[in-house]
Protein backbone atom coordinates (compact mmCIF):
# COMPACT_ATOMS: atom_id res chain seq x y z
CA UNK A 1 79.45 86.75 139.10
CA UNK A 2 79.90 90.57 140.34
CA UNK A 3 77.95 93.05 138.36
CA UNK A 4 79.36 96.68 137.95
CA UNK A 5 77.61 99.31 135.54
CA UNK A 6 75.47 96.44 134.29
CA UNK A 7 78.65 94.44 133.18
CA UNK A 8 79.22 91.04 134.49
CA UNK A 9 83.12 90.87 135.62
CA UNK A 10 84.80 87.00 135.23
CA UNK A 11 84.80 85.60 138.58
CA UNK A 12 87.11 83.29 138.02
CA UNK A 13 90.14 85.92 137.80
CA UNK A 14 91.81 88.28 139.69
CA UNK A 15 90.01 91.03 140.65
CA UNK A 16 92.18 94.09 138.65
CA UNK A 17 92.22 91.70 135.25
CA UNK A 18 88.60 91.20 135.48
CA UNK A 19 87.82 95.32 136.22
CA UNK A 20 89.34 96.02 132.76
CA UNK A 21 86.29 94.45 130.90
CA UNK A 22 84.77 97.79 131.63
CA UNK A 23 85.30 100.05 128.61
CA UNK A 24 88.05 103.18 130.35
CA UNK A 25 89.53 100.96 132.54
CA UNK A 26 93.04 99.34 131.66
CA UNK A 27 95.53 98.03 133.18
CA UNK A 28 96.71 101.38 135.57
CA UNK A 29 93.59 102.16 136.31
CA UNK A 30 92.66 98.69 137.39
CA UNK A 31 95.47 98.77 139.79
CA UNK A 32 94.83 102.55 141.28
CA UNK A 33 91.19 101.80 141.63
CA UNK A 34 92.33 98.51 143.89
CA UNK A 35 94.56 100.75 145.59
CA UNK A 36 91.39 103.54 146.25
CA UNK A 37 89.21 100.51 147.72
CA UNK A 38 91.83 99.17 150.05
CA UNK A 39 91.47 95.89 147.84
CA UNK A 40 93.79 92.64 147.32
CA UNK A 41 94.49 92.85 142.76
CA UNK A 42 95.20 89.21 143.36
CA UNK A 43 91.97 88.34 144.82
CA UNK A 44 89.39 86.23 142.48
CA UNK A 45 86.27 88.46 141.66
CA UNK A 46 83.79 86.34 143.38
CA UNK A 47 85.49 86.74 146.58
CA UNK A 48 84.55 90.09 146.46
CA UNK A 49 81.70 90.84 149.41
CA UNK A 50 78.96 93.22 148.34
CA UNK A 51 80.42 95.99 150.27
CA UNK A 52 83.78 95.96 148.38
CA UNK A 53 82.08 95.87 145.17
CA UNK A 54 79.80 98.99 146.68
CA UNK A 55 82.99 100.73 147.22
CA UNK A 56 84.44 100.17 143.93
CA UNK A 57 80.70 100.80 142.70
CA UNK A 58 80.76 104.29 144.02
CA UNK A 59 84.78 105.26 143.34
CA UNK A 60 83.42 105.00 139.62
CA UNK A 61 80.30 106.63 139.75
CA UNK A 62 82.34 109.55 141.26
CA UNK A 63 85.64 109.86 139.77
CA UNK A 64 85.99 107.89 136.03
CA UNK A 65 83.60 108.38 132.94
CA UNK A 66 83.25 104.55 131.81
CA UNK A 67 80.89 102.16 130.21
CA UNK A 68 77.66 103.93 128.89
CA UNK A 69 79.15 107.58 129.22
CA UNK A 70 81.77 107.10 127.92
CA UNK A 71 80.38 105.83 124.64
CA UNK A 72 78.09 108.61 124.59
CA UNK A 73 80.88 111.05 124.78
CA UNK A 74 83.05 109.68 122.14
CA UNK A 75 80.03 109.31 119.93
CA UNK A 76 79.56 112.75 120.64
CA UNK A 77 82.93 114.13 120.01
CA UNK A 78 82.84 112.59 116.70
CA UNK A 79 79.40 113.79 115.80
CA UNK A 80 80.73 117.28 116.82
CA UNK A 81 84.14 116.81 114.16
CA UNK A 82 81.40 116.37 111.41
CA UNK A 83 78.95 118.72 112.27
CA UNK A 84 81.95 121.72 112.36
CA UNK A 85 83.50 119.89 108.99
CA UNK A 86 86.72 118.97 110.32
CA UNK A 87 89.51 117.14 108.52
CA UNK A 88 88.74 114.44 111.04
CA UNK A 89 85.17 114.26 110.87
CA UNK A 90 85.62 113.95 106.80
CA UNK A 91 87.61 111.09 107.70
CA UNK A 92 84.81 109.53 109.88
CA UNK A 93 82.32 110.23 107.64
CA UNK A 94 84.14 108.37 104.49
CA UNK A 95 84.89 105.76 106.77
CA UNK A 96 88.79 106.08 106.58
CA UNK A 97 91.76 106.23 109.16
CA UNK A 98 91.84 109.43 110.75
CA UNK A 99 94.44 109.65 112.23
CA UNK A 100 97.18 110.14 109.28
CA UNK A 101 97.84 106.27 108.69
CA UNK A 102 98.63 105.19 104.97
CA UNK A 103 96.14 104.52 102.92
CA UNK A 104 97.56 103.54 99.50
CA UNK A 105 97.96 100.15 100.65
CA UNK A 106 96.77 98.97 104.80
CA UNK A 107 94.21 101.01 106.23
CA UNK A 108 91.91 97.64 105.50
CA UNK A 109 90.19 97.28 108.97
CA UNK A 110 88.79 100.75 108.41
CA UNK A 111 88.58 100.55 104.43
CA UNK A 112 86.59 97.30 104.59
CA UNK A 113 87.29 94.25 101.88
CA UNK A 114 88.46 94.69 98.55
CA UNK A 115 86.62 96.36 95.95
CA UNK A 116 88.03 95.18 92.30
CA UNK A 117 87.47 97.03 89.93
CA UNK A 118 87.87 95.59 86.34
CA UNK A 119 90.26 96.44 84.33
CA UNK A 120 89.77 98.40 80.98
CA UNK A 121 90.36 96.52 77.55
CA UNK A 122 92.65 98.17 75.39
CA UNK A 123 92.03 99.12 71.78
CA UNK A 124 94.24 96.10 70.06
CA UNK A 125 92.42 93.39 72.17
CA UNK A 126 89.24 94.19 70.79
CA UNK A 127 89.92 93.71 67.07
């Protein structure tokens, strides 16, 4: 199983599907950082030798931000949005979308589950 970054790649599939489990690399970028090695997309993973996957290695040490820096610097940007009070680091902070979505009903994968709230009782079912 080929190890770049400290993430394990799926051997068992082509080479530029199994380069996208890095976090910043999609599907372009899998196929221009193929290109930059002089590699086969098509190839399975574990056919890579250990001086392709040097090449590769290096390519992304050099030229992308992925994986642990990456993380860092979006965790970063965000940090910065709240520290300056932004719109969008008020957004962050109260946990909802940020970036203009509806809220009045969706927005429930940022919002979290339900919260009822009971209803009042009016006057005339008390008595």
């Amino acid at each position: 199983m080929p190890r770049i970054q400290g993430v394990d790649l799926p051997s068992n599939k082509p080479t530029h599907i199994s380069l996208r489990y890095l976090q910043g690399i999609g599907p372009t970028l899998a196929l221009q950082l193929c290109r930059q090695a002089k590699l086969d997309p098509q190839r399975k993973a574990r056919e890579l030798s250990d001086e392709e996957l040097a090449r590769l290695a290096v390519i992304l040490d050099r030229e992308y931000t992925i994986e642990g820096g990456l993380r860092r610097r979006i965790n970063q940007d965000i940090h910065r949005l709240k520290d300056i009070q932004a719109y969008r680091g008020l957004r962050h902070r109260r946990g909802l979308p940020v970036r203009g979505q509806r809220t009045k009903t969706n927005a429930r994968t940022r919002k979290g589950p339900r919260k009822t709230v009971a209803s009042k009782k009016s006057v005339k079912e008390l008595r």
